[in-house]
Protein backbone atom coordinates (compact mmCIF):
# COMPACT_ATOMS: atom_id res chain seq x y z
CA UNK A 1 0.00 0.00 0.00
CA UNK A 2 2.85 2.33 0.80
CA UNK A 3 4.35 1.82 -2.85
CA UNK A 4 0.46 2.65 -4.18
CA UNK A 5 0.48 5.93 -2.22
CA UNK A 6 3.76 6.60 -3.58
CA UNK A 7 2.51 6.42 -7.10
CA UNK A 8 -0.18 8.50 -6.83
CA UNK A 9 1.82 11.24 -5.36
CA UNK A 10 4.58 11.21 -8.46
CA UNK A 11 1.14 11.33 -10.84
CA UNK A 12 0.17 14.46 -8.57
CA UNK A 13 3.13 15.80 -9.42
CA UNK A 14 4.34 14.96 -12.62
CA UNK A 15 0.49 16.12 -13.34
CA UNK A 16 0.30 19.41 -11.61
CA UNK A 17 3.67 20.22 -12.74
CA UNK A 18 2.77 20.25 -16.73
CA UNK A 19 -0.30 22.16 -17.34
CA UNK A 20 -0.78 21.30 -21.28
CA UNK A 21 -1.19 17.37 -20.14
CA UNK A 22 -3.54 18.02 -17.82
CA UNK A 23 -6.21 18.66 -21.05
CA UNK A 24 -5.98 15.47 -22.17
CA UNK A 25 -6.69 11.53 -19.89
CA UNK A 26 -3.58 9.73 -18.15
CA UNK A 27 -2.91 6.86 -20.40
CA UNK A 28 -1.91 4.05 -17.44
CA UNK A 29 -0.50 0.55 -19.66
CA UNK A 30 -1.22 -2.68 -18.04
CA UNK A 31 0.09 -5.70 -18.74
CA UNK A 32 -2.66 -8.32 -20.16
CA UNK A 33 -1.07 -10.97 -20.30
CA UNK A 34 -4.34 -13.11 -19.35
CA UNK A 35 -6.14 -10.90 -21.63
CA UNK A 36 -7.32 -7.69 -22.20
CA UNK A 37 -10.91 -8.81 -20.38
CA UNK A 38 -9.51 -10.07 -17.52
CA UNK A 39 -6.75 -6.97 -17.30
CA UNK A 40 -9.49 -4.20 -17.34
CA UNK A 41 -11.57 -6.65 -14.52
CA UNK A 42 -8.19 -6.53 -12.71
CA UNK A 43 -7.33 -2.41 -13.00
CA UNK A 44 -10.52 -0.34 -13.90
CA UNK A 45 -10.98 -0.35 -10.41
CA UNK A 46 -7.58 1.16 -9.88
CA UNK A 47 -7.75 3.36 -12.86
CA UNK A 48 -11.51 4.83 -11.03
CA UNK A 49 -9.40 5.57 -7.52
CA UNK A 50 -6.83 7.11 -9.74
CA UNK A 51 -9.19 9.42 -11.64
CA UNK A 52 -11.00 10.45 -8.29
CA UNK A 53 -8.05 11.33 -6.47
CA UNK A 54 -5.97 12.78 -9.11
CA UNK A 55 -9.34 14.72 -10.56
CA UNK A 56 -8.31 14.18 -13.67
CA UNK A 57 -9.40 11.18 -16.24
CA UNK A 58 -7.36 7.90 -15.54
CA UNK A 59 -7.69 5.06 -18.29
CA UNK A 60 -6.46 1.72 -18.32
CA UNK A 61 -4.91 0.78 -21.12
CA UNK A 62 -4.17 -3.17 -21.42
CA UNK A 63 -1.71 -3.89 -23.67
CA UNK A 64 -0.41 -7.50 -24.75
CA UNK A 65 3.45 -8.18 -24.65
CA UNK A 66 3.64 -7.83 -28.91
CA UNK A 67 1.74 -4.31 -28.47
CA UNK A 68 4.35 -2.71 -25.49
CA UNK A 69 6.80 -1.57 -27.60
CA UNK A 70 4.50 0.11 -30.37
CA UNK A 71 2.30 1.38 -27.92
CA UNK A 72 6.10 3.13 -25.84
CA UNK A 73 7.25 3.90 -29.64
CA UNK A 74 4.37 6.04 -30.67
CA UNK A 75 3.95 7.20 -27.02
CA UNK A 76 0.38 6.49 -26.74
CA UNK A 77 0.60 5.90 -23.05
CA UNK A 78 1.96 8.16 -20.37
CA UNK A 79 2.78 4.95 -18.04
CA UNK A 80 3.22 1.32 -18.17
CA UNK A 81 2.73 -1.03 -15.21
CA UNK A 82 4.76 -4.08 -16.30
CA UNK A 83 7.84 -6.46 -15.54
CA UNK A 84 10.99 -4.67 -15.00
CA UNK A 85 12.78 -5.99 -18.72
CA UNK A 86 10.28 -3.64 -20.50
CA UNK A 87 11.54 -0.51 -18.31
CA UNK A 88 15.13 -1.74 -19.73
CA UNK A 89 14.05 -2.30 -23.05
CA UNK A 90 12.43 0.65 -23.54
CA UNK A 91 15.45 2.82 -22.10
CA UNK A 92 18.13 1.12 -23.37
CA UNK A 93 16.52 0.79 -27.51
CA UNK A 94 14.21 3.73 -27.35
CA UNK A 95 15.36 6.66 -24.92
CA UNK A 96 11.95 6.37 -22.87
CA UNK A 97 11.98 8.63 -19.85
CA UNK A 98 11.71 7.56 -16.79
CA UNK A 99 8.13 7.15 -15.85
CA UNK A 100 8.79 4.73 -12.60
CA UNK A 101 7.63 5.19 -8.82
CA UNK A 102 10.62 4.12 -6.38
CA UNK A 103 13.87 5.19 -5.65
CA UNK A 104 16.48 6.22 -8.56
């Protein structure tokens, strides 16, 4: 819970901190990897909490492992919730900023 309340305050802040965002919803990735159905049964929840106490529109975004890296190349999310090799992947072959809760 402590790494949850984390993450919401860095969306606070990257959020509040860059105004022209704030227009548009938070694109939040998911992993499906049993499914786009069963992802959004798992996270809408999550993206709902987010949206409430961010005031801003949260949606989940489930993406299947063949989809990540189009989805990070044509930055149509803002963050992706998945194993730790994409964060590598996408930094190492595609200069993604860092997007991550936890320490540096």
């Amino acid at each position: 819970m402590k790494k949850f309340g984390m993450m919401i305050g860095v969306l606070a802040i990257f959020f509040s901190a860059n105004c022209a965002i704030a227009e548009r919803p938070v694109r939040f990735a998911v992993l499906a990897k049993r499914g786009v159905e069963k992802a959004m049964e798992q996270w809408s929840a999550t993206g709902d909490y987010l949206s409430k106490k961010l005031n801003r529109d949260v949606r989940i975004v489930p993406l299947k492992f063949v989809e990540i890296e189009q989805a990070l190349k044509g930055q149509t999310i803002d963050f992706l919730l998945a194993n730790p090799a994409f964060y590598f992947e996408s930094h190492y072959h595609h200069g993604q900023q860092e997007r991550f809760c936890g320490p540096e």
